[in-house]
Protein backbone atom coordinates (compact mmCIF):
# COMPACT_ATOMS: atom_id res chain seq x y z
CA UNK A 1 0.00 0.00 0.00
CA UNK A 2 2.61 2.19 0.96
CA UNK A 3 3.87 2.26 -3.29
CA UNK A 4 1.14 2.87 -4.11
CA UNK A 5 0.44 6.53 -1.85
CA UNK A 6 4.02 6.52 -3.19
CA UNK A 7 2.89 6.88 -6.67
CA UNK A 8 0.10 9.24 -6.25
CA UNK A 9 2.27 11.30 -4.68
CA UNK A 10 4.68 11.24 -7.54
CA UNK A 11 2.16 11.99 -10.00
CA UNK A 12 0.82 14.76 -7.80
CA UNK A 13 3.97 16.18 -7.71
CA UNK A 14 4.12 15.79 -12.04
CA UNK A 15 1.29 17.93 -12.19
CA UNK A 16 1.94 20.56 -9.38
CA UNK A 17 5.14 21.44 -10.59
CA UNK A 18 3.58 21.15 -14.73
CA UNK A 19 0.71 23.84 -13.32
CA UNK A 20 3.41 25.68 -11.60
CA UNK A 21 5.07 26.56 -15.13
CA UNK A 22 1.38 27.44 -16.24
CA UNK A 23 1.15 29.57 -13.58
CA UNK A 24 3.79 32.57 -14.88
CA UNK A 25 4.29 33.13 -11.85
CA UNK A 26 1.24 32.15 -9.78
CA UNK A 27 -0.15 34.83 -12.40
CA UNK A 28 -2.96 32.61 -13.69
CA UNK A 29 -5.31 31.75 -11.59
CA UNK A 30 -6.34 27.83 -12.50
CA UNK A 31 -3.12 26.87 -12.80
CA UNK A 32 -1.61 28.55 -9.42
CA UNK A 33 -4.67 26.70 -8.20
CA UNK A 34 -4.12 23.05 -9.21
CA UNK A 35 -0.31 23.69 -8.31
CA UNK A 36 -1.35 24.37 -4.64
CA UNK A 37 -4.02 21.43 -4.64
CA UNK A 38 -1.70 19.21 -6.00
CA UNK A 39 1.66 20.15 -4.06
CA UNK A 40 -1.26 19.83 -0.87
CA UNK A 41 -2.58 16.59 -2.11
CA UNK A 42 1.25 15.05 -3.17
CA UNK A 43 2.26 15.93 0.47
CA UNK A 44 -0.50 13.88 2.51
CA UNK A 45 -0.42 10.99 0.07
CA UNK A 46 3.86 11.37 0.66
CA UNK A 47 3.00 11.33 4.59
CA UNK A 48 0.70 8.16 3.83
CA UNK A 49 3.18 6.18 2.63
CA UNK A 50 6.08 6.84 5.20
CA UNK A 51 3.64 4.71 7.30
CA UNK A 52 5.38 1.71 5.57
CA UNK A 53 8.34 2.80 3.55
CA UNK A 54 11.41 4.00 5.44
CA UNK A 55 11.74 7.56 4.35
CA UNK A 56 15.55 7.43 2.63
CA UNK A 57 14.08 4.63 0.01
CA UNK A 58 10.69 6.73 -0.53
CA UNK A 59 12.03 10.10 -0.85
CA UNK A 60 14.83 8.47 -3.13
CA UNK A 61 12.28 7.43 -5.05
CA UNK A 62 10.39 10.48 -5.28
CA UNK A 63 13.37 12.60 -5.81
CA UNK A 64 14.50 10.04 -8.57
CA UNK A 65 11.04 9.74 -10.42
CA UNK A 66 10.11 13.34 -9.78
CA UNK A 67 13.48 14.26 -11.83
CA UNK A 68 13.29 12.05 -14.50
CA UNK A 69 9.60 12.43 -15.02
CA UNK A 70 10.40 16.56 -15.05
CA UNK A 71 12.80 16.47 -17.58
CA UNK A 72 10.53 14.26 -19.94
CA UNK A 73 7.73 16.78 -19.48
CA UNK A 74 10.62 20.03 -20.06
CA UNK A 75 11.85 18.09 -23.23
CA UNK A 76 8.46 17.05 -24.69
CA UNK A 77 5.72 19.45 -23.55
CA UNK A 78 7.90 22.86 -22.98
CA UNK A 79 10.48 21.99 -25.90
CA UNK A 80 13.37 22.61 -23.69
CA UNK A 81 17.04 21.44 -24.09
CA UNK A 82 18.66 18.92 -22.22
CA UNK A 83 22.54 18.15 -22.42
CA UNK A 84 24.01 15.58 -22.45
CA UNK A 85 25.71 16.38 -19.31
CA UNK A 86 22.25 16.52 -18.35
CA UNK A 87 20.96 13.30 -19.20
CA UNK A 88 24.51 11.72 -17.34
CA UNK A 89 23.38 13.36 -13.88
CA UNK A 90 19.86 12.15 -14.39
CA UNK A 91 21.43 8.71 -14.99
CA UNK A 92 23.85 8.90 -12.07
CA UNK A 93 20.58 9.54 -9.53
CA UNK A 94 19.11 6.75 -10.89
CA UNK A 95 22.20 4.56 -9.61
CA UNK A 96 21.63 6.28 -6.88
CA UNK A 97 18.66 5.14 -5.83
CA UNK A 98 18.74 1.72 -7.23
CA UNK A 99 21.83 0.92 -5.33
CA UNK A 100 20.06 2.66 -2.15
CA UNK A 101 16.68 0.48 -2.62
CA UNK A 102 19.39 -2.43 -2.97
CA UNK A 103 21.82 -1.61 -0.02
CA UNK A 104 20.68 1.44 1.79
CA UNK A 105 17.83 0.35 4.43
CA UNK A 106 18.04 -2.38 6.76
CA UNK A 107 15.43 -5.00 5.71
């Protein structure tokens, strides 16, 4: 259960921070709206599932998801450039986290 709070809380977090580049600057209404719903709504499902993930694997995940999932939605919906110095760093969080989730948290 705790993945899958996990994972609405990822996705959440996808579409506060797409509504926050909507927003112009919490300019727009809607959009500064559905950023603060969603950054509210990411947070309490987060808090849910840190009831049975320890929080250095679930906010590994997050982080590593969240960034990878951004700089899909940069590239493909917003058009914007990513180097590949970029795309390295993305790959070296990844490690990261798998080798965390592997060897990070006592079982």
């Amino acid at each position: 259960m705790g993945y899958v709070y996990l994972a609405c809380a990822i996705g959440l977090e996808l579409i506060g921070t797409t509504s926050l580049k909507y927003s112009a600057g919490f300019t727009k209404l809607l959009p500064s709206a559905a950023t603060l719903i969603s950054y509210g709504l990411c947070f309490y499902c987060f808090s849910k599932s840190l009831l049975y993930i320890h929080l250095s694997i679930a906010y590994a995940i997050w982080s590593a998801i969240g960034i990878v999932a951004a700089s899909l939605i940069s590239v493909f919906i917003f058009h914007e450039a990513l180097s590949t110095a970029g795309c390295f760093g993305i790959a070296l969080i990844i490690a990261g986290v798998v080798i965390l989730n592997l060897f990070g948290a006592a079982h």
